[in-house]
C-alpha atoms as a PDB file:
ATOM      1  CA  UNK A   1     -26.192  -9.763  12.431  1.00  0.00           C
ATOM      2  CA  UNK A   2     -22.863 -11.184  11.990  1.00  0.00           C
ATOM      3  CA  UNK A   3     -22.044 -13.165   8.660  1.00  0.00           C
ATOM      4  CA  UNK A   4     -19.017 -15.751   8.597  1.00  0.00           C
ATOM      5  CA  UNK A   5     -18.010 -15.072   4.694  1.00  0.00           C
ATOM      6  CA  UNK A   6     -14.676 -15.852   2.306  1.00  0.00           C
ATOM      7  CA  UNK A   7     -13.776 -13.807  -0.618  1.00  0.00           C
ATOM      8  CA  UNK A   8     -13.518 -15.924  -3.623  1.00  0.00           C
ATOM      9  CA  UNK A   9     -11.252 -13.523  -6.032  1.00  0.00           C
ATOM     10  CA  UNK A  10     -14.523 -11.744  -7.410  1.00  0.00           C
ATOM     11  CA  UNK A  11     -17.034 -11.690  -4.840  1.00  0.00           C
ATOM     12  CA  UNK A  12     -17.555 -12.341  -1.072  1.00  0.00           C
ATOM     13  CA  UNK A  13     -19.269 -15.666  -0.370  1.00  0.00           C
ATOM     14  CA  UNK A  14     -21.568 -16.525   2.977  1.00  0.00           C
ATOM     15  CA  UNK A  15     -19.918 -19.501   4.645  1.00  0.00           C
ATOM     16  CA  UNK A  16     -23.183 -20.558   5.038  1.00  0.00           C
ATOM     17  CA  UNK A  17     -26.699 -19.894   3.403  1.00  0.00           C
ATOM     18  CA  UNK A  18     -28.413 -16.917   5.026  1.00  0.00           C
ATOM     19  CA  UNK A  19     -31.055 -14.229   3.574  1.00  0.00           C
ATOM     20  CA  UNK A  20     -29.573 -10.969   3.677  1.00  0.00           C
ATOM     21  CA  UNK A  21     -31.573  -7.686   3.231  1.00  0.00           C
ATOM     22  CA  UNK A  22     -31.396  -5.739  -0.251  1.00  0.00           C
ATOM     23  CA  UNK A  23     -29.695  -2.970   1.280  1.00  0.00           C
ATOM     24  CA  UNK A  24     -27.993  -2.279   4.286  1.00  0.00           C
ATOM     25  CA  UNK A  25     -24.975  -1.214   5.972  1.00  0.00           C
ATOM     26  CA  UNK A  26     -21.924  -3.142   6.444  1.00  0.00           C
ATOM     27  CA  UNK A  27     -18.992  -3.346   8.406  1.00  0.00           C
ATOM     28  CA  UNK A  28     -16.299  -5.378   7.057  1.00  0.00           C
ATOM     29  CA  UNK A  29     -13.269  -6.935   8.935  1.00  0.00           C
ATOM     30  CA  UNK A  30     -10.438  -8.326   7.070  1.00  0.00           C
ATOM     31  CA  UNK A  31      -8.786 -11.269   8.762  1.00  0.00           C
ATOM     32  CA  UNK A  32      -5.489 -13.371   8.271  1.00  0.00           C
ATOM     33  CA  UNK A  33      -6.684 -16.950   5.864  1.00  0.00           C
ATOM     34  CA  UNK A  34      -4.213 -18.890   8.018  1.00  0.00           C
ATOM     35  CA  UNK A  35      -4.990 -17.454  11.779  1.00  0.00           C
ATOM     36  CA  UNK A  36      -2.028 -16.165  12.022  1.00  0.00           C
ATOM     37  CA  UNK A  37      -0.702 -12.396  12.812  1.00  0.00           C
ATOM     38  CA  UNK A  38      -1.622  -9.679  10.030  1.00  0.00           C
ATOM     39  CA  UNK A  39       1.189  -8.787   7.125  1.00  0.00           C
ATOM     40  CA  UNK A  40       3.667  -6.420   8.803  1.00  0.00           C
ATOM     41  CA  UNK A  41       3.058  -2.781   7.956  1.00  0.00           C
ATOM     42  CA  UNK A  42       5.429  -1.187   5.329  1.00  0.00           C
ATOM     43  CA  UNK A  43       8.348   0.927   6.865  1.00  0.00           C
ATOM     44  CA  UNK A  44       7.847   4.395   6.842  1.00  0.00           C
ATOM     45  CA  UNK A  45       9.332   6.258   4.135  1.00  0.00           C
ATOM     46  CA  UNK A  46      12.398   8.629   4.112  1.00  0.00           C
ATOM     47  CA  UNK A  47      11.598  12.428   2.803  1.00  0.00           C
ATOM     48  CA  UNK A  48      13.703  13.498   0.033  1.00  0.00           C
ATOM     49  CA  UNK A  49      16.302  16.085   0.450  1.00  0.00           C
ATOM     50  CA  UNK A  50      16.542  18.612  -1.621  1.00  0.00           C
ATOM     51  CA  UNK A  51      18.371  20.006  -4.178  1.00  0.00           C
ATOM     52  CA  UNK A  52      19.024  16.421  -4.901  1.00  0.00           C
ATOM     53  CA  UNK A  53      22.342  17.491  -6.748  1.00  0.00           C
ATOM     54  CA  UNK A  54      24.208  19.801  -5.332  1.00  0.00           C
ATOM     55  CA  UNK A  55      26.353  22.165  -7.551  1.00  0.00           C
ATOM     56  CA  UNK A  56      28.936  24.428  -6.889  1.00  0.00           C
ATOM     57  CA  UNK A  57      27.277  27.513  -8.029  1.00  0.00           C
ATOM     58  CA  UNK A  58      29.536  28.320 -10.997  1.00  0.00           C
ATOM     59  CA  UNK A  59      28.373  25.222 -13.568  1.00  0.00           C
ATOM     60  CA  UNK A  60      24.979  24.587 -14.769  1.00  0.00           C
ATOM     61  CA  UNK A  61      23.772  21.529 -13.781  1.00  0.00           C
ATOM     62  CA  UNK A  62      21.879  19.029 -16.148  1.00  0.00           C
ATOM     63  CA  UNK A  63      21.625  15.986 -14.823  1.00  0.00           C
ATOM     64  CA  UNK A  64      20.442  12.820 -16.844  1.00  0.00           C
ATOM     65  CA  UNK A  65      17.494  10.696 -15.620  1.00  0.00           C
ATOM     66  CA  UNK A  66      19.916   8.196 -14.296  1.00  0.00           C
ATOM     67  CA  UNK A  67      22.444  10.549 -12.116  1.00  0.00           C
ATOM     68  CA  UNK A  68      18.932  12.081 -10.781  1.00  0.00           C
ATOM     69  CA  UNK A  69      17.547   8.448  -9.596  1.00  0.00           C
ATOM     70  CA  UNK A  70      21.523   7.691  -8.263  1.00  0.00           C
ATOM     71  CA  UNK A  71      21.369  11.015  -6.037  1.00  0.00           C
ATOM     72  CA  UNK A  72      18.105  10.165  -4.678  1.00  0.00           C
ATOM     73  CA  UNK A  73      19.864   6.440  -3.080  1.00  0.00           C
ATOM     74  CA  UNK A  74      22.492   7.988  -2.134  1.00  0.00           C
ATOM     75  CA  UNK A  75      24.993   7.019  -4.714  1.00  0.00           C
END
């Protein structure tokens, strides 16, 4: 049985009246609202490289929260 349906925010509504059973499996397919072509997927993230401060060997290193986000961009 296919079922023609639109989710309202809270629930998912039958375009049009039909008795459904009390309990049964479903298979649900998510479609574009406006026809169109699905969202494009998100890139693919880049692995961190570690250490993600490099020291020289001969100073102890204590970065702050902010100089530990900065090395992670790049900056």
């Amino acid at each position: 049985m296919t079922v023609r349906a639109h989710y309202d925010g809270r629930v998912i509504v039958p375009d049009e009246p039909v008795d459904l059973p009390v309990n049964a499996p479903l298979d649900l397919d998510i479609k574009p609202a406006n026809g169109g072509q699905p969202a494009a997927p998100k890139p693919v993230r880049k692995r961190v490289e570690l250490p993600l401060i490099r020291g020289d060997g001969k100073h102890i290193i204590n970065p702050t929260p902010q100089e530990l986000d900065a090395s992670l961009w790049g900056d």
